[in-house]
C-alpha atoms as a PDB file:
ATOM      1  CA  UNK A   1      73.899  71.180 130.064  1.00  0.00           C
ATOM      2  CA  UNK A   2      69.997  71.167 130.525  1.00  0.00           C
ATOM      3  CA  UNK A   3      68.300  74.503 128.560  1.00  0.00           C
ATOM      4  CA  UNK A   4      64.205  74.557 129.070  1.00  0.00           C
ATOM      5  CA  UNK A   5      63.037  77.037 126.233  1.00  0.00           C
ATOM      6  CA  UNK A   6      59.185  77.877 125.826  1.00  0.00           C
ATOM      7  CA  UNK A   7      58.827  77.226 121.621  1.00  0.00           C
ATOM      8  CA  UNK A   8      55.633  78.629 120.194  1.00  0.00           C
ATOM      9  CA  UNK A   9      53.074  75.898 119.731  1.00  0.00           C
ATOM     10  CA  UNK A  10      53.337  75.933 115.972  1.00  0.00           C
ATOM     11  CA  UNK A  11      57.180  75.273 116.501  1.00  0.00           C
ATOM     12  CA  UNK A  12      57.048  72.739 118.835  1.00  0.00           C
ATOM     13  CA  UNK A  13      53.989  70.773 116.655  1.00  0.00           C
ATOM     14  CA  UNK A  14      56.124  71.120 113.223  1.00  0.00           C
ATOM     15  CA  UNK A  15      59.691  69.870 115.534  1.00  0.00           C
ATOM     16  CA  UNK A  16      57.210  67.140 116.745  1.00  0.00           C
ATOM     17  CA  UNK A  17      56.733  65.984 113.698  1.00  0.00           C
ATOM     18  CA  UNK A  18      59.755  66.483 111.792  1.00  0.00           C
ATOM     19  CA  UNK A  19      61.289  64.398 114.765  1.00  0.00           C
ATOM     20  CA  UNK A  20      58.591  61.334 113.910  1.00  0.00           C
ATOM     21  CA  UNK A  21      59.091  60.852 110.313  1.00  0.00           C
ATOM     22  CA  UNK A  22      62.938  61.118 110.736  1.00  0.00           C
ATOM     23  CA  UNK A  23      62.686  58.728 113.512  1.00  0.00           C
ATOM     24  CA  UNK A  24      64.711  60.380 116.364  1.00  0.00           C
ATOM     25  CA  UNK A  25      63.277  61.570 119.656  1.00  0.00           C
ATOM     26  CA  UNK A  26      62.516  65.902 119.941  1.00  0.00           C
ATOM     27  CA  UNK A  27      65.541  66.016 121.795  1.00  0.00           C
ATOM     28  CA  UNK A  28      67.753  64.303 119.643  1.00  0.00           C
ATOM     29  CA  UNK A  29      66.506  66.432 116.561  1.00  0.00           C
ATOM     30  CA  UNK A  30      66.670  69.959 118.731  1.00  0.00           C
ATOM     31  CA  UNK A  31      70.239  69.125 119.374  1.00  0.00           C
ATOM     32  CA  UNK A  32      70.980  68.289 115.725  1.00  0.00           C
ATOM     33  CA  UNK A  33      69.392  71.630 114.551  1.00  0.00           C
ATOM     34  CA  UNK A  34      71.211  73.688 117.514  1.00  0.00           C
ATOM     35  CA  UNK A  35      74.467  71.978 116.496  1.00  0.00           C
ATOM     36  CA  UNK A  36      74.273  72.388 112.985  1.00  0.00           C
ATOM     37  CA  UNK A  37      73.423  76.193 113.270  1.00  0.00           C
ATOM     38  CA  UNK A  38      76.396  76.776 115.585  1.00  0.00           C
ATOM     39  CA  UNK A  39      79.082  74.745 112.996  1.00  0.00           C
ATOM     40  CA  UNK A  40      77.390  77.067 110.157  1.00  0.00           C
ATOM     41  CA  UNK A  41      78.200  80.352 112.175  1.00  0.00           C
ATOM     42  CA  UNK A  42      81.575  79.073 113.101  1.00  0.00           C
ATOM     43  CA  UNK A  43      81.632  78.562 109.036  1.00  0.00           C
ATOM     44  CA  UNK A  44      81.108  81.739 108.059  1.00  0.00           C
ATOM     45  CA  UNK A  45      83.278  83.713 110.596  1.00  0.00           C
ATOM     46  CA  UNK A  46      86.036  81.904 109.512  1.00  0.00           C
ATOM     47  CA  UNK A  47      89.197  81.173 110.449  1.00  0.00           C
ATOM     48  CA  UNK A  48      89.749  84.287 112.132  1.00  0.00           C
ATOM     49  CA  UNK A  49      87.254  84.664 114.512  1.00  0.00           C
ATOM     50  CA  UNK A  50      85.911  87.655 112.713  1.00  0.00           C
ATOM     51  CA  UNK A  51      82.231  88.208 112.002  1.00  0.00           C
ATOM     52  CA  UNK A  52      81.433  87.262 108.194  1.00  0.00           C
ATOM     53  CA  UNK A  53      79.839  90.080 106.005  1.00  0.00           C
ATOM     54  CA  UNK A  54      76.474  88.763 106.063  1.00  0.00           C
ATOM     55  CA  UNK A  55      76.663  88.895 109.838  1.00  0.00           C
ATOM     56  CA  UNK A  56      77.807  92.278 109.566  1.00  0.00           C
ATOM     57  CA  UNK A  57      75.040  93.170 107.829  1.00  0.00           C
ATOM     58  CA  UNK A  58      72.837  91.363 109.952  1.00  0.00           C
ATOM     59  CA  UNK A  59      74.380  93.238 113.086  1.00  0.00           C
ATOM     60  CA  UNK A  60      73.837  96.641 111.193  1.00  0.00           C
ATOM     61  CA  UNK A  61      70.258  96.147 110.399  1.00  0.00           C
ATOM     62  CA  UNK A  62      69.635  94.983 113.502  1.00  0.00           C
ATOM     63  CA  UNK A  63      71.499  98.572 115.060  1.00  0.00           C
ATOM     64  CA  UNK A  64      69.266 100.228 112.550  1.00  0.00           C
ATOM     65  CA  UNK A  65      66.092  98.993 113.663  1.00  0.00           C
ATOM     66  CA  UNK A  66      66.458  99.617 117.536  1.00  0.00           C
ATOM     67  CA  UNK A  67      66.429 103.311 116.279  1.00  0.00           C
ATOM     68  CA  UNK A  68      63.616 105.347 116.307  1.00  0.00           C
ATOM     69  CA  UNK A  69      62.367 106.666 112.958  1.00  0.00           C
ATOM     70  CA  UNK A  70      62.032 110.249 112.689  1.00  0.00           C
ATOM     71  CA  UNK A  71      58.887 112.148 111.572  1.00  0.00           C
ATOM     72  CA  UNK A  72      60.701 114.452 109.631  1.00  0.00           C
ATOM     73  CA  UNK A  73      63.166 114.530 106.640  1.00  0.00           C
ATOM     74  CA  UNK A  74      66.696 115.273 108.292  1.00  0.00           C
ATOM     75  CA  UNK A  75      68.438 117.609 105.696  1.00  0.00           C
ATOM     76  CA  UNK A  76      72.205 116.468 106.131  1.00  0.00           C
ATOM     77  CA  UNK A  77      73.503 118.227 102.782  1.00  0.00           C
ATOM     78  CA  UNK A  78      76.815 120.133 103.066  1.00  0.00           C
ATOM     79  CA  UNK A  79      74.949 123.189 102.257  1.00  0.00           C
ATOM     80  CA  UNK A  80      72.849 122.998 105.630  1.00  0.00           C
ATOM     81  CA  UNK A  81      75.362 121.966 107.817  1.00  0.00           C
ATOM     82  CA  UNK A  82      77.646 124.973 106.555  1.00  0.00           C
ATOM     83  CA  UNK A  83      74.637 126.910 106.406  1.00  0.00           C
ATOM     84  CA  UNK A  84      75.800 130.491 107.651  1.00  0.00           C
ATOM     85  CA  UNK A  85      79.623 129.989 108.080  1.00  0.00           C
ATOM     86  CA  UNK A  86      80.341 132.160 104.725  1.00  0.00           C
ATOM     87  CA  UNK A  87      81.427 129.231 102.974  1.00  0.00           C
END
């Protein structure tokens, strides 16, 4: 398979050079990196498939911040939500 992925120039100069003092071409060294990263993720789901907690977490953070904030303090006691009810 053939990916072309724009890297920002700090990226590409630090893979550049990473790739010269370990003596392997930028391609060779992307594909090491890539490779390693998906064997570590296949790691830490484990056996099952499932995602690990850390990924979880990850997910959930990630959820979180696609939210907007709001510019208020949401009261979410039990006494405001029964608030009224005669409880």
């Amino acid at each position: 398979m053939t990916l072309s992925i724009t890297l920002p120039i700090e990226i590409e100069l630090a893979l550049r050079e990473q790739a010269a003092s370990d003596g392997k071409d930028l391609a060779a060294l992307v594909l090491e990196a890539v490779t390693e990263k998906v064997a570590c993720d296949r790691a830490e789901a484990g056996e099952n498939g499932r995602p690990s907690g850390g990924q979880r977490i990850a997910e959930l953070r990630s959820w979180v911040a696609g939210h907007r904030r709001l510019s208020y303090d949401a009261d979410d006691s039990r006494e405001s939500i029964y608030e009224g009810r005669g409880e």
